[in-house]
N, C-alpha and C. Protein backbone atom coordinates (compact mmCIF):
# COMPACT_ATOMS: atom_id res chain seq x y z
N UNK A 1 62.41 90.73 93.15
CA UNK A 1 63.56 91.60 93.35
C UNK A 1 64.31 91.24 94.62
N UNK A 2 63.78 90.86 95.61
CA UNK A 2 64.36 90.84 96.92
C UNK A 2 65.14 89.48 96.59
N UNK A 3 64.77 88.64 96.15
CA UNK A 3 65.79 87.56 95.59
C UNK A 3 66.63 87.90 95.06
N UNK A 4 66.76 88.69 94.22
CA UNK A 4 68.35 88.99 92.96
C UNK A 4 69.06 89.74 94.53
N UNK A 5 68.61 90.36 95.01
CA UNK A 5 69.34 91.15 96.43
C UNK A 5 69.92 89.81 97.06
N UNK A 6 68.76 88.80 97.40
CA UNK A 6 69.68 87.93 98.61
C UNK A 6 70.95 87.40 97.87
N UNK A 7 70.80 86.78 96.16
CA UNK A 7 71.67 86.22 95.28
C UNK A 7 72.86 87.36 95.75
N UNK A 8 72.81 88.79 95.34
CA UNK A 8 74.12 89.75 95.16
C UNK A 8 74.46 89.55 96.33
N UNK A 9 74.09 89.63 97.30
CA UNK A 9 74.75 89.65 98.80
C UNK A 9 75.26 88.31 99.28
N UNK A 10 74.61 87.09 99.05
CA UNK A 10 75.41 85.74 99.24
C UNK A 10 76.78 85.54 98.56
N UNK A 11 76.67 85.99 97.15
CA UNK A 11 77.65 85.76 96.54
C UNK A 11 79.18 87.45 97.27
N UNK A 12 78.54 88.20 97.55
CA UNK A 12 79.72 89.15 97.98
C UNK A 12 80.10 88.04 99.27
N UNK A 13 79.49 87.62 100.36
CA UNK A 13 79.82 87.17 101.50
C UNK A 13 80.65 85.67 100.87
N UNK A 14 80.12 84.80 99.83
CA UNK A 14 81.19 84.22 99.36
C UNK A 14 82.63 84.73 98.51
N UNK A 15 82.66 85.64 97.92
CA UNK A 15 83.85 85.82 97.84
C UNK A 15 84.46 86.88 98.93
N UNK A 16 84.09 87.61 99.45
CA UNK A 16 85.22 87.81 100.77
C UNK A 16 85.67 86.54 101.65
N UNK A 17 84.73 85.34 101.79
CA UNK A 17 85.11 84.16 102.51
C UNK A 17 86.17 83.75 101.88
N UNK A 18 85.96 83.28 100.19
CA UNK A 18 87.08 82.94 99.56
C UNK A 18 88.53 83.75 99.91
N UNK A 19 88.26 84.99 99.35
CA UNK A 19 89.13 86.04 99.38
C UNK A 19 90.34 85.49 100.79
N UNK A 20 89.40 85.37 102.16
CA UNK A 20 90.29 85.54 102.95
C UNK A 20 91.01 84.09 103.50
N UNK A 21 90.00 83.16 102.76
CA UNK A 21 91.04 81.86 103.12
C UNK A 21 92.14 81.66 101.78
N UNK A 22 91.97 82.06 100.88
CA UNK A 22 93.17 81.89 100.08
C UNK A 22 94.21 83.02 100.10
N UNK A 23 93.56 84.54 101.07
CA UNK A 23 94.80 84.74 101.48
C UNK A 23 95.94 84.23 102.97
N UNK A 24 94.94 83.24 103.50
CA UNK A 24 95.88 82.48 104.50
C UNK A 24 96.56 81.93 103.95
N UNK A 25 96.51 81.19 102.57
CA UNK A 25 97.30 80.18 102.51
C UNK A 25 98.67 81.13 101.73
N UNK A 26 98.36 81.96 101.20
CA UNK A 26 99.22 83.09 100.79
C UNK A 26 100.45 83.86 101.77
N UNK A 27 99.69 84.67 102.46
CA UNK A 27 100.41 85.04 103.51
C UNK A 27 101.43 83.46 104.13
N UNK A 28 101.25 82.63 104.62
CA UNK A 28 101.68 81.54 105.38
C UNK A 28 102.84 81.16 104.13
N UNK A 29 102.55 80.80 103.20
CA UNK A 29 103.61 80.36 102.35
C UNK A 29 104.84 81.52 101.91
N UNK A 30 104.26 82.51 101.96
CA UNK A 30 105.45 83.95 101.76
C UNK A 30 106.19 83.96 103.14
N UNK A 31 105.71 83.59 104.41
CA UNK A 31 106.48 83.84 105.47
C UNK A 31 107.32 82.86 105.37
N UNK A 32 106.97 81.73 105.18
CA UNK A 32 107.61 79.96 104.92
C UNK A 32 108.98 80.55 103.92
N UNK A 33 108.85 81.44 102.82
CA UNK A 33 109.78 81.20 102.10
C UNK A 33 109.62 81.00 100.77
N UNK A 34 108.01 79.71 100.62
CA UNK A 34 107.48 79.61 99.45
C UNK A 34 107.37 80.71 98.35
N UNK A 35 108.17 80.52 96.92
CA UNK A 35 107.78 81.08 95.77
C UNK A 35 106.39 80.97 95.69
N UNK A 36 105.32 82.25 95.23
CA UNK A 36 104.00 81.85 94.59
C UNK A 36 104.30 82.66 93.23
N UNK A 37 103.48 81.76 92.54
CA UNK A 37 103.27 82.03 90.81
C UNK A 37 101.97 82.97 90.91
N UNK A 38 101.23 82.61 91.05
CA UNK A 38 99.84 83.60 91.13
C UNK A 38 99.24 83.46 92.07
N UNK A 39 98.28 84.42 92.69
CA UNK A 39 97.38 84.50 93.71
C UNK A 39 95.90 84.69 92.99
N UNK A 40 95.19 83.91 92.57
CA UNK A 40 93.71 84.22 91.24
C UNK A 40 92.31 84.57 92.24
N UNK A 41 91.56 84.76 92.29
CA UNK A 41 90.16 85.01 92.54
C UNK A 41 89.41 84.70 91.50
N UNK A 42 89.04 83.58 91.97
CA UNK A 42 88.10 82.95 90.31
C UNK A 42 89.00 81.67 90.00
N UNK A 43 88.24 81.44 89.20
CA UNK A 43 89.09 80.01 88.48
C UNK A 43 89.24 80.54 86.81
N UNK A 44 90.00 79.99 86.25
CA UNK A 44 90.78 80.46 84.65
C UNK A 44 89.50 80.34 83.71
N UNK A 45 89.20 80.53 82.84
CA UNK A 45 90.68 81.13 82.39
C UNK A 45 90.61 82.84 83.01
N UNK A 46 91.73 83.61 83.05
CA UNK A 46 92.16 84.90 83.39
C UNK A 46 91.05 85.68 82.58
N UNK A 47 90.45 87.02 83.37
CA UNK A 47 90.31 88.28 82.97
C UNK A 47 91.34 89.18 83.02
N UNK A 48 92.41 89.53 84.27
CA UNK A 48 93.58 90.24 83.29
C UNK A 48 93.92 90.04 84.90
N UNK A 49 95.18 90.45 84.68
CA UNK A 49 95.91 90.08 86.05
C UNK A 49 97.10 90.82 86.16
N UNK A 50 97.25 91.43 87.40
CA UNK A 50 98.91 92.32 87.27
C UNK A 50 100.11 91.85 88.67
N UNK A 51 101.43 91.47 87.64
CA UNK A 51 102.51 91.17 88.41
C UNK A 51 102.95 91.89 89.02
N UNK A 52 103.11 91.74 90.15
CA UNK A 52 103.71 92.54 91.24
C UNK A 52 105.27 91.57 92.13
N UNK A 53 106.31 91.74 91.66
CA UNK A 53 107.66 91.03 92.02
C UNK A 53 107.15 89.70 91.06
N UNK A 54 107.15 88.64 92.22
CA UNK A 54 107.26 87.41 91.62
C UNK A 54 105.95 86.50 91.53
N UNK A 55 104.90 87.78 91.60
CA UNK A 55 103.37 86.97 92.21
C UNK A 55 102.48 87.52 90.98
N UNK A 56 101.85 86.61 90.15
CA UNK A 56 100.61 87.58 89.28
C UNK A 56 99.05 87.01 89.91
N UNK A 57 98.87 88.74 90.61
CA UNK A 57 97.78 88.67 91.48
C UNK A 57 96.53 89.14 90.11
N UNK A 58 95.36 87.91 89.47
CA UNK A 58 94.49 87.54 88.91
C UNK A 58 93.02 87.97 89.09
N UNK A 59 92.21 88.14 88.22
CA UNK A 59 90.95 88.08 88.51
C UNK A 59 90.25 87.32 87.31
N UNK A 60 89.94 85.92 87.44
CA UNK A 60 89.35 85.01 86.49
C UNK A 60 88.02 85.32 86.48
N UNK A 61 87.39 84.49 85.01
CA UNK A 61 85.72 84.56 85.06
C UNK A 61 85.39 83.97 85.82
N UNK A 62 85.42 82.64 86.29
CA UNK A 62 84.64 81.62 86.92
C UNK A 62 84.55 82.23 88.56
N UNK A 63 83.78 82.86 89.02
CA UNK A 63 83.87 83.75 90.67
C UNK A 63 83.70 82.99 91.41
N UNK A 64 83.80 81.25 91.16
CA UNK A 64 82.94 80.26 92.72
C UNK A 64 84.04 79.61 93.01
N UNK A 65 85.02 80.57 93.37
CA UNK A 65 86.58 80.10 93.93
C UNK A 65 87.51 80.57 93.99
N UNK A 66 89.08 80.30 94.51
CA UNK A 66 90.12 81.13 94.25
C UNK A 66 91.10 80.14 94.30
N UNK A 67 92.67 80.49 94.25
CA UNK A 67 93.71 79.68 93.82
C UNK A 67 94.48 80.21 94.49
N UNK A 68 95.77 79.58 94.92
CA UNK A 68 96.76 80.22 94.68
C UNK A 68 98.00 78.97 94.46
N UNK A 69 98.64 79.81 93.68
CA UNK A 69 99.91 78.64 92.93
C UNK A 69 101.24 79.01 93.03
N UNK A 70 102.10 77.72 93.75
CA UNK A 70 103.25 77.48 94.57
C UNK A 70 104.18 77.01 92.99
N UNK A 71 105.31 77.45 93.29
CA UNK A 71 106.29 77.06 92.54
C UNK A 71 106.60 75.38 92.76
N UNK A 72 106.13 74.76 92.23
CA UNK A 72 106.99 73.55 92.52
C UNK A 72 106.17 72.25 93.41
N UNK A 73 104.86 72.72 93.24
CA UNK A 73 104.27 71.93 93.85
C UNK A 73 104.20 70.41 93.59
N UNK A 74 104.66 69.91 92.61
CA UNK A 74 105.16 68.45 92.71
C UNK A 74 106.39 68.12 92.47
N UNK A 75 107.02 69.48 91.64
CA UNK A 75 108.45 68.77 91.43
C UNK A 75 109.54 69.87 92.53
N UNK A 76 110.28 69.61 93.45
CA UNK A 76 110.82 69.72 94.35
C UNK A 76 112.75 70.14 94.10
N UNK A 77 112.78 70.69 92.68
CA UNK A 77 114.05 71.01 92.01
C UNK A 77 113.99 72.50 92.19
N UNK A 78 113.65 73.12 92.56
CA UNK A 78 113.65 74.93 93.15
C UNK A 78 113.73 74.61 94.26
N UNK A 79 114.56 75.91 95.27
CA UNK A 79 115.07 75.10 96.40
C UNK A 79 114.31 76.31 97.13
N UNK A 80 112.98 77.10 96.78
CA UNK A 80 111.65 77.95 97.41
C UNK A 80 110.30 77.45 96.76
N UNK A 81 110.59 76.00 96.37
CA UNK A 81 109.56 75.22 95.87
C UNK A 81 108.12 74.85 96.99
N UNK A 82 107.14 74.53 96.98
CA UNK A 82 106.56 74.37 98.01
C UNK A 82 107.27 72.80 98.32
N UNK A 83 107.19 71.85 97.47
CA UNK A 83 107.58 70.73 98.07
C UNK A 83 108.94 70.39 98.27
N UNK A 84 109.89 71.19 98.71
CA UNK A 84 111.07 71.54 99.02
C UNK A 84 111.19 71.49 100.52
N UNK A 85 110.14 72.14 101.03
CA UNK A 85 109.73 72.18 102.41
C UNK A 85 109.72 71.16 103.59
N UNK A 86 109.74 71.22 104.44
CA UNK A 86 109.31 70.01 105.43
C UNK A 86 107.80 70.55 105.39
N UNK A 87 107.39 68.95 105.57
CA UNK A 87 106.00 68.02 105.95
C UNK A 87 105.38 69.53 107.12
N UNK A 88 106.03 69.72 108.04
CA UNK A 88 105.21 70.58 108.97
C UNK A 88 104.70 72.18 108.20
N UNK A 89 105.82 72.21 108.03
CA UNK A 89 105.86 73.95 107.41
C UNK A 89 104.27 73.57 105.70
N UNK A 90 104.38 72.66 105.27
CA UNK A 90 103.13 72.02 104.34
C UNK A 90 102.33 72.42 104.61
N UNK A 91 102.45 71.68 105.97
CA UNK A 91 100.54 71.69 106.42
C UNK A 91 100.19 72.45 107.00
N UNK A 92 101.36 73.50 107.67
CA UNK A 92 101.02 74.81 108.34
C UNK A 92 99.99 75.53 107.21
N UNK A 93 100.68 75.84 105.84
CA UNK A 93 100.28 76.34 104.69
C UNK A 93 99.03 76.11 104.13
N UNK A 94 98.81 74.78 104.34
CA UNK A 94 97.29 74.00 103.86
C UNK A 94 96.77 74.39 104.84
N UNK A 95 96.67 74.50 105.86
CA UNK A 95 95.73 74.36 107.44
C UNK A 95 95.36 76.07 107.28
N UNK A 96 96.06 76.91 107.07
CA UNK A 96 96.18 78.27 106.98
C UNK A 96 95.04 79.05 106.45
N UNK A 97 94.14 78.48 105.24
CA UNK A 97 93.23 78.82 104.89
C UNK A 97 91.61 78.30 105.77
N UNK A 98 91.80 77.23 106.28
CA UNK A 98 90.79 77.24 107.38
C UNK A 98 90.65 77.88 108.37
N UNK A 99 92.25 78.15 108.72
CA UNK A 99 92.36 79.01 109.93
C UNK A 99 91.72 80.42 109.77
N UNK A 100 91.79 80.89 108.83
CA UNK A 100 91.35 81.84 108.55
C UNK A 100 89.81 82.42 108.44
N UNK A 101 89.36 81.11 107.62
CA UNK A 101 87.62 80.89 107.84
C UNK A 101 87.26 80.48 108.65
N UNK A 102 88.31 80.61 109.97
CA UNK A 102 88.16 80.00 111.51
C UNK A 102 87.73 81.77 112.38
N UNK A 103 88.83 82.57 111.68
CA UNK A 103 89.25 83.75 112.34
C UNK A 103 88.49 84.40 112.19
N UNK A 104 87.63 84.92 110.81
CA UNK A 104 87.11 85.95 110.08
C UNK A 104 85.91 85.62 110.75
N UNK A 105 84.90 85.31 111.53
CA UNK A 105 83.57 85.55 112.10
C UNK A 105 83.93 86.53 113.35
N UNK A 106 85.45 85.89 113.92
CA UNK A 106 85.45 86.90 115.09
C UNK A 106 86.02 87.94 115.16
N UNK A 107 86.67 88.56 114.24
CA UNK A 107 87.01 89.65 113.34
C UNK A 107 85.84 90.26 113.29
N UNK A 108 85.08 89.88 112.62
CA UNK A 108 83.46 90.64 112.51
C UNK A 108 82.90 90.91 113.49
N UNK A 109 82.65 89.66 113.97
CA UNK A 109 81.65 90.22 115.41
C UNK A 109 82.50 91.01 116.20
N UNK A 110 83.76 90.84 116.66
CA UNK A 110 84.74 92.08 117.02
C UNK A 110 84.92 93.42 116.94
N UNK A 111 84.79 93.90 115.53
CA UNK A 111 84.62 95.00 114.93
C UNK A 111 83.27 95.52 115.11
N UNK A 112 81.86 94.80 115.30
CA UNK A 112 80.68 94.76 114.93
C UNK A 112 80.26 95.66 116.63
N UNK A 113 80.52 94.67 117.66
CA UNK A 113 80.88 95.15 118.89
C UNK A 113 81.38 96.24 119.54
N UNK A 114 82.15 96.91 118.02
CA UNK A 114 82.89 97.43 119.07
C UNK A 114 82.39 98.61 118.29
N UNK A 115 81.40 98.72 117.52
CA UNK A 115 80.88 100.06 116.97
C UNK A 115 80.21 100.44 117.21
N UNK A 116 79.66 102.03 117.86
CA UNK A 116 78.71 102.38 118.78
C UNK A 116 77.35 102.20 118.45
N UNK A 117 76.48 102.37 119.61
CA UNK A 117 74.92 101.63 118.79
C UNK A 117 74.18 102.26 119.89
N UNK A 118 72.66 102.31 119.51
CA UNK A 118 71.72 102.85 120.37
C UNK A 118 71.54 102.05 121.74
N UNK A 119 71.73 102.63 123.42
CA UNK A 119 71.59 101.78 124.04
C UNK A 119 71.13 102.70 125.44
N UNK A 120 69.93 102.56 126.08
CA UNK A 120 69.40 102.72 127.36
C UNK A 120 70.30 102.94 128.54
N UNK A 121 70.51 103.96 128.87
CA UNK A 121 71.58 104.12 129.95
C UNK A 121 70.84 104.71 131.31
N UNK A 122 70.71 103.92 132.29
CA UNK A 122 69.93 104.16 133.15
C UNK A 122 68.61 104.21 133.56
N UNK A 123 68.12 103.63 132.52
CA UNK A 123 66.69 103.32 132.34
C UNK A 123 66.62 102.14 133.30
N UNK A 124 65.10 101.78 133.49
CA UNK A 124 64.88 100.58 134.49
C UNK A 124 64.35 99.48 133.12
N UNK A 125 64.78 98.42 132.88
CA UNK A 125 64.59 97.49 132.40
C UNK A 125 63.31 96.75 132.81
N UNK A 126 62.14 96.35 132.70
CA UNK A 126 61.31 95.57 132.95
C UNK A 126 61.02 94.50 132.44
């Protein structure tokens, strides 16, 4: 039993990891300008997914990943295409999701810190 526990809990800590680097690359491309087609959690095919403006935010079967999909990512004829873009504003977008699985430990331990906890106040330490 304590195994199926460590399995459920690895896999939640992998998809919030996922979760939050594919929403870097999300967030970063909406500020850029970039059209996105979908934002998925999972890989396809789709369990059901709801559009919200111009984005259909997904939840696929396959859970050991996530997506997210740019208008135009090779062909450059939409003028909020990703490859419409300059080279910098790109790789801001690509880099964005590491950054993020850069950020999110100290987010935690941040939050983790800063929540009250049992602690010896004036006691003599030996």
């Amino acid at each position: 039993m304590d195994v199926l526990i460590t399995i459920v809990q690895f896999m939640g800590l992998l998809a919030v990891v996922v979760l939050v680097h594919e929403f870097g690359h999300f967030a970063t491309a909406k500020a850029f300008g970039v059209k996105v087609n979908e934002f998925g959690f999972g890989f396809p095919p789709r369990i059901f997914g709801v559009r919200y403006g111009e984005t259909i935010y997904s939840i696929n079967w396959i859970p050991f990943g996530g997506f997210v999909r740019f208008i135009g990512e090779e062909d450059p004829t939409d003028p909020d295409s990703f490859a419409r873009h300059s080279v910098a504003k790109r790789a801001v977008v690509l880099v964005a999701g590491s950054f993020m699985n850069l950020l999110l430990p100290v987010v935690i331990f941040t939050v983790l810190f800063m929540l009250p906890h049992d602690a010896l106040v004036g006691a003599d330490i030996v």
